[in-house]
PDB file of N, CA and C in Angstrom:
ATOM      1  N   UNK A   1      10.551 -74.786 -47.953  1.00  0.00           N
ATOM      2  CA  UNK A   1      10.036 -73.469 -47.624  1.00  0.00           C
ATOM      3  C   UNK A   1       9.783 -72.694 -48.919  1.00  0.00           C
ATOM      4  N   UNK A   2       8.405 -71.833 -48.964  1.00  0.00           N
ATOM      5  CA  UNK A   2       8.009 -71.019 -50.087  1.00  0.00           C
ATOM      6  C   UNK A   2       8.830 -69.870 -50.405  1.00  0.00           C
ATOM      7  N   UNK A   3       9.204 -69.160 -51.542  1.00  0.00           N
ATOM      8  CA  UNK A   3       9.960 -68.254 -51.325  1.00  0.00           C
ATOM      9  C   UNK A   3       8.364 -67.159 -51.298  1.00  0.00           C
ATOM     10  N   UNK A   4       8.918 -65.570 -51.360  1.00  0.00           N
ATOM     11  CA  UNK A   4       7.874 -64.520 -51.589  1.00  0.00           C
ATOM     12  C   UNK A   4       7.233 -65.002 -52.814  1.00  0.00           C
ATOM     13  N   UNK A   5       7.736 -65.392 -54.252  1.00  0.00           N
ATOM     14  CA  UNK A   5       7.100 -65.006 -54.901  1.00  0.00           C
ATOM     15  C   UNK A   5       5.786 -66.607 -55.416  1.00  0.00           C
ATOM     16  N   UNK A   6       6.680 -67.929 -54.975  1.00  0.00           N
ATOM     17  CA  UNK A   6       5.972 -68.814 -54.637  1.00  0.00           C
ATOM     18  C   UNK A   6       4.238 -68.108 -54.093  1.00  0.00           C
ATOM     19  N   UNK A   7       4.620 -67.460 -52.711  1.00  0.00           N
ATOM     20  CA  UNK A   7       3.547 -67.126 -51.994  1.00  0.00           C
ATOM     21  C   UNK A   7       2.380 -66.237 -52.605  1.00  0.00           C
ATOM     22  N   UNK A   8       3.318 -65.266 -53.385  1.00  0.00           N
ATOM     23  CA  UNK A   8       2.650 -64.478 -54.116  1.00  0.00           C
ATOM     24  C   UNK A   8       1.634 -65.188 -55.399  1.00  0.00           C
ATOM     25  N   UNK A   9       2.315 -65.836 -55.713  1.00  0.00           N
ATOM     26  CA  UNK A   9       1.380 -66.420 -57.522  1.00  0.00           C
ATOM     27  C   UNK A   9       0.455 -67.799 -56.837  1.00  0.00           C
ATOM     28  N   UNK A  10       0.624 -68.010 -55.504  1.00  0.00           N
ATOM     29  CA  UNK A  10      -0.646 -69.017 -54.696  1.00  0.00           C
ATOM     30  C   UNK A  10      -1.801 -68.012 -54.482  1.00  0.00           C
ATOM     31  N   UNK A  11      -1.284 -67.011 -53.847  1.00  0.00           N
ATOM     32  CA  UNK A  11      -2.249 -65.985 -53.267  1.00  0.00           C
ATOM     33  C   UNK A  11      -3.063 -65.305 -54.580  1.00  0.00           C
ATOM     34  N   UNK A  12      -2.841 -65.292 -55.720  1.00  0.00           N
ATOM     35  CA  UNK A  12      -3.419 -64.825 -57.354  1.00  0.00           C
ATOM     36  C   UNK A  12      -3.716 -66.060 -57.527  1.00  0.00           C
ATOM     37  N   UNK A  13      -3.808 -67.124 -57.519  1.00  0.00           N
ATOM     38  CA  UNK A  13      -4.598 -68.156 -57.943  1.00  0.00           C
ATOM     39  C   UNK A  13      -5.604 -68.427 -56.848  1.00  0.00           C
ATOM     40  N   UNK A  14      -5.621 -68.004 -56.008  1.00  0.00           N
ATOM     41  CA  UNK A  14      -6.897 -67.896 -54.797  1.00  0.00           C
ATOM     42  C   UNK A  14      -7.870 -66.871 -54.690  1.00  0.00           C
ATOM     43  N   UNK A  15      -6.925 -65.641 -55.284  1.00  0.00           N
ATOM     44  CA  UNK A  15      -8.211 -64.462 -55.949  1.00  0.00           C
ATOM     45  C   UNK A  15      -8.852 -64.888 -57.061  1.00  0.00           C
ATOM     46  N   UNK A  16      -8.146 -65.643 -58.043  1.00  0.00           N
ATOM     47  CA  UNK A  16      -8.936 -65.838 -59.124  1.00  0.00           C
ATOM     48  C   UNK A  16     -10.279 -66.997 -58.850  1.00  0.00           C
ATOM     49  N   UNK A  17      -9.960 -67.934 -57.926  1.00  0.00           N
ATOM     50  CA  UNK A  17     -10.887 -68.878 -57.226  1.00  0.00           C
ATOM     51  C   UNK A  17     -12.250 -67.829 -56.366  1.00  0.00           C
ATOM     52  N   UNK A  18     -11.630 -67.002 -55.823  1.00  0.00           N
ATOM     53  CA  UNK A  18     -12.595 -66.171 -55.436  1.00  0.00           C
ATOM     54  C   UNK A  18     -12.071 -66.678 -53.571  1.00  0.00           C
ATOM     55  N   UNK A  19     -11.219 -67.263 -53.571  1.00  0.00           N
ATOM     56  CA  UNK A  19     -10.750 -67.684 -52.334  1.00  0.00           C
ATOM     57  C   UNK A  19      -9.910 -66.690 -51.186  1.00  0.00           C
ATOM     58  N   UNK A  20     -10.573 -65.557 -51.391  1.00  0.00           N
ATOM     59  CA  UNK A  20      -9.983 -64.215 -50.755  1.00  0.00           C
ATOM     60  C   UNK A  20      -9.268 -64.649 -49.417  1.00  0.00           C
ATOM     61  N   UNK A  21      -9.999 -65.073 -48.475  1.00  0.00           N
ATOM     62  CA  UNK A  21      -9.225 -65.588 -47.226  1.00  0.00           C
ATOM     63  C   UNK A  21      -7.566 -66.210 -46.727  1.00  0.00           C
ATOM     64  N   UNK A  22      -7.741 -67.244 -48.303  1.00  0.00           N
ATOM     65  CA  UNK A  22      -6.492 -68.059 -48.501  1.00  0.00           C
ATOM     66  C   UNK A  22      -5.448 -67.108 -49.089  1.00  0.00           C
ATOM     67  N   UNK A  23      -6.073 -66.719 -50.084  1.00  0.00           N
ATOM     68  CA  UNK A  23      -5.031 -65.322 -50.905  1.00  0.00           C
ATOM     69  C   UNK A  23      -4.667 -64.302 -49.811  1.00  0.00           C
ATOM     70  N   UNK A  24      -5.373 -63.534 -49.112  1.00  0.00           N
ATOM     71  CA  UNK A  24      -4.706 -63.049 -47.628  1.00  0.00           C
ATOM     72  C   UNK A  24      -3.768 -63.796 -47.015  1.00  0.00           C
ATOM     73  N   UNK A  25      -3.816 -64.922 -46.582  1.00  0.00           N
ATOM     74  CA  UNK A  25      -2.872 -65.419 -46.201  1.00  0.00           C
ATOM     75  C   UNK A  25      -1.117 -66.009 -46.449  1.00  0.00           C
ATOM     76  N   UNK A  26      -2.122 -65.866 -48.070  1.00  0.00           N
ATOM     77  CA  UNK A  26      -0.561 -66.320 -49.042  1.00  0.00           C
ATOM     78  C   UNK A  26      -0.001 -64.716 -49.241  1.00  0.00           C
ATOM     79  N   UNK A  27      -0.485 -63.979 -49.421  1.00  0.00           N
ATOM     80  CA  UNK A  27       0.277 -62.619 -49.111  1.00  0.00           C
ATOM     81  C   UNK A  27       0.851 -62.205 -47.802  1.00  0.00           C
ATOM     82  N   UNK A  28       0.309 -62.221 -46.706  1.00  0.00           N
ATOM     83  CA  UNK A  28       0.749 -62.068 -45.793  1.00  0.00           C
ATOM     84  C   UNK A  28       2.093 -63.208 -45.736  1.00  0.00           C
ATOM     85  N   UNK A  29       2.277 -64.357 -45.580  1.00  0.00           N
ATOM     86  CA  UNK A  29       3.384 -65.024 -45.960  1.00  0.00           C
ATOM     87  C   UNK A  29       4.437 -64.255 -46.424  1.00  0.00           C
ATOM     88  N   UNK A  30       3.966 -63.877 -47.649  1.00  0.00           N
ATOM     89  CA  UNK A  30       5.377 -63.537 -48.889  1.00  0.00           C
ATOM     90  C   UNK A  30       5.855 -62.028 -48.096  1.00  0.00           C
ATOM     91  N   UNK A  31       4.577 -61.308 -47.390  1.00  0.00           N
ATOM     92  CA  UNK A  31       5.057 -60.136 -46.576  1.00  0.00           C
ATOM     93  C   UNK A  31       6.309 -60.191 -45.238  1.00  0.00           C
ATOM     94  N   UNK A  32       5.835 -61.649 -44.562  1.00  0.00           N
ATOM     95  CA  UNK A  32       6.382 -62.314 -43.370  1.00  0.00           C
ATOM     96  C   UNK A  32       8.202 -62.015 -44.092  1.00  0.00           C
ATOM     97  N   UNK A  33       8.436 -63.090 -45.538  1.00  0.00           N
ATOM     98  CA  UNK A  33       9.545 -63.028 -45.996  1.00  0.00           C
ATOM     99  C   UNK A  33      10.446 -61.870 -46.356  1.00  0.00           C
ATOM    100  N   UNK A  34       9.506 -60.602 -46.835  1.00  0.00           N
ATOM    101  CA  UNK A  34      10.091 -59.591 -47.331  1.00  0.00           C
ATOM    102  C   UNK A  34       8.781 -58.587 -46.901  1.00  0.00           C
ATOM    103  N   UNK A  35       9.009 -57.601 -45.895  1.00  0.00           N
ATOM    104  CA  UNK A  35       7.723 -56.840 -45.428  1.00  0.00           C
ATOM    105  C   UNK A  35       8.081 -55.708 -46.037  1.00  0.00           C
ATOM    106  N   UNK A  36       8.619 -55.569 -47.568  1.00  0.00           N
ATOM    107  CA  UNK A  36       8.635 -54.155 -48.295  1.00  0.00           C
ATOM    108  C   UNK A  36       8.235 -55.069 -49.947  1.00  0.00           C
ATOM    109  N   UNK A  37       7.536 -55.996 -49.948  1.00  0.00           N
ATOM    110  CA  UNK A  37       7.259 -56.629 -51.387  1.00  0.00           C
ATOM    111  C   UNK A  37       5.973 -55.879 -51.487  1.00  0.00           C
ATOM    112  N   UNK A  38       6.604 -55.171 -52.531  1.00  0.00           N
ATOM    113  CA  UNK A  38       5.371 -54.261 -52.910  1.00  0.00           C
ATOM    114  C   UNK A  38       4.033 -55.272 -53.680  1.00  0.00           C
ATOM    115  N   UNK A  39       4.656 -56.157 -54.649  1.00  0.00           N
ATOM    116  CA  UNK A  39       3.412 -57.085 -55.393  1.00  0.00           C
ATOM    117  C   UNK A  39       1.879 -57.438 -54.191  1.00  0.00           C
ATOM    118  N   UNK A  40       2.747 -58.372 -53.163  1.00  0.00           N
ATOM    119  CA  UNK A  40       1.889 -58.806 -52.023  1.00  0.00           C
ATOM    120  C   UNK A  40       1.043 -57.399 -51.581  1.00  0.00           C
ATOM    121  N   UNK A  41       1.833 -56.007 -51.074  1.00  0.00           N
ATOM    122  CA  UNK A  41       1.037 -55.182 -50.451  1.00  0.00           C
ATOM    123  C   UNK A  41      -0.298 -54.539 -51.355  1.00  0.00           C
ATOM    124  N   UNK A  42       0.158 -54.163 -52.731  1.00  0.00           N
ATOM    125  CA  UNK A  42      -1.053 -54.306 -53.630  1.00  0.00           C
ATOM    126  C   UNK A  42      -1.795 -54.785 -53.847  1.00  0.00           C
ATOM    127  N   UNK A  43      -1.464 -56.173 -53.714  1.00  0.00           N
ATOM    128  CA  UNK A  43      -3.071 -57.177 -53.753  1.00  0.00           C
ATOM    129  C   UNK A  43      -3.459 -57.365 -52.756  1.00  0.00           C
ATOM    130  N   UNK A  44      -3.066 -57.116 -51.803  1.00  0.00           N
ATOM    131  CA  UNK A  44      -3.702 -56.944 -50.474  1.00  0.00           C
ATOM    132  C   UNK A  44      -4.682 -55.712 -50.578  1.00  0.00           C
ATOM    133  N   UNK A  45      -4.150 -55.137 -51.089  1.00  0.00           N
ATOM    134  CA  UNK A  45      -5.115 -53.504 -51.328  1.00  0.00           C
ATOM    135  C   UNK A  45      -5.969 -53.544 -52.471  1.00  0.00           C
ATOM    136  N   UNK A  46      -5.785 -54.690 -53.305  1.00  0.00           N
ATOM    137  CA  UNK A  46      -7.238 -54.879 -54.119  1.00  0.00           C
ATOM    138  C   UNK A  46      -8.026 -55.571 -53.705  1.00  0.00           C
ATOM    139  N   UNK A  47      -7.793 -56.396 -52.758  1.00  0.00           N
ATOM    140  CA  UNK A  47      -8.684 -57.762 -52.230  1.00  0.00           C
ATOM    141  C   UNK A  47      -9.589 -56.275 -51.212  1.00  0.00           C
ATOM    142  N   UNK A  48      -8.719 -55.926 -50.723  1.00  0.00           N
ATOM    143  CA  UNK A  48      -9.781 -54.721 -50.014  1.00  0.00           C
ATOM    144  C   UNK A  48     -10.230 -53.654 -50.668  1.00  0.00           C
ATOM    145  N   UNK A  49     -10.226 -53.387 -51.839  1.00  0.00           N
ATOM    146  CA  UNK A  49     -10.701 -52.483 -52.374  1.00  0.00           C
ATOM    147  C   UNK A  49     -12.344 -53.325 -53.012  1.00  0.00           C
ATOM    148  N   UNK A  50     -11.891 -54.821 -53.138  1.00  0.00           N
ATOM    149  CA  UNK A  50     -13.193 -55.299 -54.078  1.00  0.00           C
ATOM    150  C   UNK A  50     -14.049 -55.579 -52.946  1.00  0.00           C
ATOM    151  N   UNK A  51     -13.531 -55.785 -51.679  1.00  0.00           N
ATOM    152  CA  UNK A  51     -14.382 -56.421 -50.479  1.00  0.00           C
ATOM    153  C   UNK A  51     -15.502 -54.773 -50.651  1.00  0.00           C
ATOM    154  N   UNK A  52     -15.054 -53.847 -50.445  1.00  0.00           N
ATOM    155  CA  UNK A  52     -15.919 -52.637 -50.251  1.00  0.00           C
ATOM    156  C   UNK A  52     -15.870 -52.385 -49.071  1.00  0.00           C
ATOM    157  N   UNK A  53     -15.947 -51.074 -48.623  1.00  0.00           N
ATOM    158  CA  UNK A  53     -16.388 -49.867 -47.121  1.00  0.00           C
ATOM    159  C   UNK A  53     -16.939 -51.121 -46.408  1.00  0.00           C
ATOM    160  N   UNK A  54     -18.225 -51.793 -46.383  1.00  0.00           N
ATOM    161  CA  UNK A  54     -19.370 -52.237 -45.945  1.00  0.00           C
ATOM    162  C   UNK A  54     -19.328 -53.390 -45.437  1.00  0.00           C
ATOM    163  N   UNK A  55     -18.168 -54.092 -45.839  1.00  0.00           N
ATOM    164  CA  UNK A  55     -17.366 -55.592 -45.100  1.00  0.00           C
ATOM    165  C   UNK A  55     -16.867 -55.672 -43.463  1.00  0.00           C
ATOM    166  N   UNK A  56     -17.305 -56.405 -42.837  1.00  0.00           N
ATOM    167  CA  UNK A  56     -16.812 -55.911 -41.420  1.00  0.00           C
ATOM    168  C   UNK A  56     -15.388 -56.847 -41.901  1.00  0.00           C
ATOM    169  N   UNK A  57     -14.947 -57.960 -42.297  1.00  0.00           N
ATOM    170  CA  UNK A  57     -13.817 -58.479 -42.830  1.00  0.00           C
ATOM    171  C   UNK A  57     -12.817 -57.621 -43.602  1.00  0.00           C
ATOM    172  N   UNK A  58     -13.379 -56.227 -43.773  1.00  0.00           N
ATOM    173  CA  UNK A  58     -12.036 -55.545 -44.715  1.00  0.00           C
ATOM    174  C   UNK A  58     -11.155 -55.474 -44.189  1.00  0.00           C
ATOM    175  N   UNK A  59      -9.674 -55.719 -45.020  1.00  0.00           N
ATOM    176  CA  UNK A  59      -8.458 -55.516 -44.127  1.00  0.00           C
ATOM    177  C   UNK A  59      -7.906 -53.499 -44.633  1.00  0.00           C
ATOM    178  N   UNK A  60      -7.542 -52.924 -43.955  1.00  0.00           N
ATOM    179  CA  UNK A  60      -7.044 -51.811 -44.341  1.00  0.00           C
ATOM    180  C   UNK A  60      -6.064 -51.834 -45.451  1.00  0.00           C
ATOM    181  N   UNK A  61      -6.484 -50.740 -45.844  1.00  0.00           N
ATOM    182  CA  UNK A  61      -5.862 -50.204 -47.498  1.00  0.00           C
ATOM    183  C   UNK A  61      -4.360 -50.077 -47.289  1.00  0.00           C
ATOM    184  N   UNK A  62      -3.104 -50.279 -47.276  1.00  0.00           N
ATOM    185  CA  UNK A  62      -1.872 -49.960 -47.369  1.00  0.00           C
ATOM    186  C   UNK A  62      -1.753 -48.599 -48.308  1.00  0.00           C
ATOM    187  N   UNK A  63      -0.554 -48.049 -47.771  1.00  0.00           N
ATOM    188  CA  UNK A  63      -0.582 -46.694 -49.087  1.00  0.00           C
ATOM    189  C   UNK A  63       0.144 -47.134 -50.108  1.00  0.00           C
ATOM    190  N   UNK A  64       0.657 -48.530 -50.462  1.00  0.00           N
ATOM    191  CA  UNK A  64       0.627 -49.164 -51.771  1.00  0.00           C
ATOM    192  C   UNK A  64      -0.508 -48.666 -52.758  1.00  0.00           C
ATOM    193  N   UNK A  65      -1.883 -48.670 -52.494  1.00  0.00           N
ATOM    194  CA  UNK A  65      -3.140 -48.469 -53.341  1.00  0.00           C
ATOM    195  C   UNK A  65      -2.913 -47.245 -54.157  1.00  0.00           C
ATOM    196  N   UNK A  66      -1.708 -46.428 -53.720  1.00  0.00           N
ATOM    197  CA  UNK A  66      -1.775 -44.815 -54.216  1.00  0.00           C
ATOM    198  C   UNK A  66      -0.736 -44.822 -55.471  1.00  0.00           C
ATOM    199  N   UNK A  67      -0.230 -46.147 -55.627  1.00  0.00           N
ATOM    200  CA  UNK A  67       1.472 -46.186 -56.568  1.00  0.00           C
ATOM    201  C   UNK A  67       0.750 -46.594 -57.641  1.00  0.00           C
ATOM    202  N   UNK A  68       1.605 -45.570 -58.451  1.00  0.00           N
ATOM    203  CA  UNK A  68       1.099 -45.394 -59.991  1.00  0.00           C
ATOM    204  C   UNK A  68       1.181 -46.699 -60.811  1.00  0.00           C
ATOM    205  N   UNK A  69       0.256 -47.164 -61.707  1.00  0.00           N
ATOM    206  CA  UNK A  69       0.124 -48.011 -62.411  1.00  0.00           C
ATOM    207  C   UNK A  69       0.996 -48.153 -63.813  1.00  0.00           C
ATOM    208  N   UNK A  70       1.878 -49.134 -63.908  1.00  0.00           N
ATOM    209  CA  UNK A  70       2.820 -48.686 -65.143  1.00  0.00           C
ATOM    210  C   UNK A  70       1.777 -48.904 -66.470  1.00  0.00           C
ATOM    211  N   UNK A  71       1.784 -48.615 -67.563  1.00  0.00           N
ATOM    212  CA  UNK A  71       1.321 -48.762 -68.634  1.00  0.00           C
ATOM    213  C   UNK A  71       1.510 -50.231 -68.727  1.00  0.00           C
ATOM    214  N   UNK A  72       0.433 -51.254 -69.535  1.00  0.00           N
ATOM    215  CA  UNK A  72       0.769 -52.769 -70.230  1.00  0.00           C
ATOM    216  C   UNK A  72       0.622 -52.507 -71.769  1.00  0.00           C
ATOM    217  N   UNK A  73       1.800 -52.872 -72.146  1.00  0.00           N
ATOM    218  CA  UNK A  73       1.411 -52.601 -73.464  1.00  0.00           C
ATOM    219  C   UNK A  73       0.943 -54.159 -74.011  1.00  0.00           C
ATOM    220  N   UNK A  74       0.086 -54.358 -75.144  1.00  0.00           N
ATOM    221  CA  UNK A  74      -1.090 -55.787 -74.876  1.00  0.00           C
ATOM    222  C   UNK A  74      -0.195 -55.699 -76.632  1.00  0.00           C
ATOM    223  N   UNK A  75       0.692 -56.444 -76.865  1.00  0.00           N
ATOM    224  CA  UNK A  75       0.730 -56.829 -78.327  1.00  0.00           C
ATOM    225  C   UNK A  75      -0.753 -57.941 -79.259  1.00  0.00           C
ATOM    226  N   UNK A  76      -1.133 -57.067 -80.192  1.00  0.00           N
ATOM    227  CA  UNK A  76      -1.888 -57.557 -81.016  1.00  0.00           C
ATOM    228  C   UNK A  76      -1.296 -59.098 -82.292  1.00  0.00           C
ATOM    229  N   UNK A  77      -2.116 -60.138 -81.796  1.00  0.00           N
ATOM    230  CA  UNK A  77      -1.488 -60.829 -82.709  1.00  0.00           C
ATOM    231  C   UNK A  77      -2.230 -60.879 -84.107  1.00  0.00           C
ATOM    232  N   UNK A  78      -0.861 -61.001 -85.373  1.00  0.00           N
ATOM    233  CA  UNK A  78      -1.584 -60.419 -86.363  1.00  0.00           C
ATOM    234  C   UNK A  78      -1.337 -61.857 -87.023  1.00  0.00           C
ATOM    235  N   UNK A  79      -2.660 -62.592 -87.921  1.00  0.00           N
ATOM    236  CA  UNK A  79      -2.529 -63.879 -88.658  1.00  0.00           C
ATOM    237  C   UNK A  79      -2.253 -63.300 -90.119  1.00  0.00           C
ATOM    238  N   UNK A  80      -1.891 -64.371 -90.772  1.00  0.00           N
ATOM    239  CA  UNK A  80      -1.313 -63.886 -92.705  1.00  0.00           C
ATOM    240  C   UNK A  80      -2.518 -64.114 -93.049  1.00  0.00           C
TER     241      UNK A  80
END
């Protein structure tokens, strides 16, 4: 059995495929396991944010979409 986060890093390698359907599903999974995993409810809310208004397939926005984005800080690698 998958744990959440198993489900989760299948479902990001299916967005990156462009395999939106499957990635829904691998989120919903990791949701099944833990229905307060915030990771899963966010990408659920980007997969519908990129689908657009105009998709009869959009799934509704969770109010995950509204939680603040932490800063990434991107270290620069420096050569001699």
């Amino acid at each position: 059995m998958k744990t959440k986060e198993e489900h989760l890093y299948q479902g990001r390698l299916n967005s990156i495929k462009g395999e939106y359907k499957k990635a829904i599903e691998e989120y919903k999974k990791a949701l099944e396991i833990d229905p307060n995993y915030k990771p899963a409810k966010v990408n659920l809310s980007l997969i519908a944010y990129m689908k657009g208004p105009l998709n009869k397939d959009r799934i509704p926005s969770p109010k995950y979409m509204k939680l603040p984005m932490k800063k990434i800080h991107v270290k620069k690698e420096v050569k001699p």
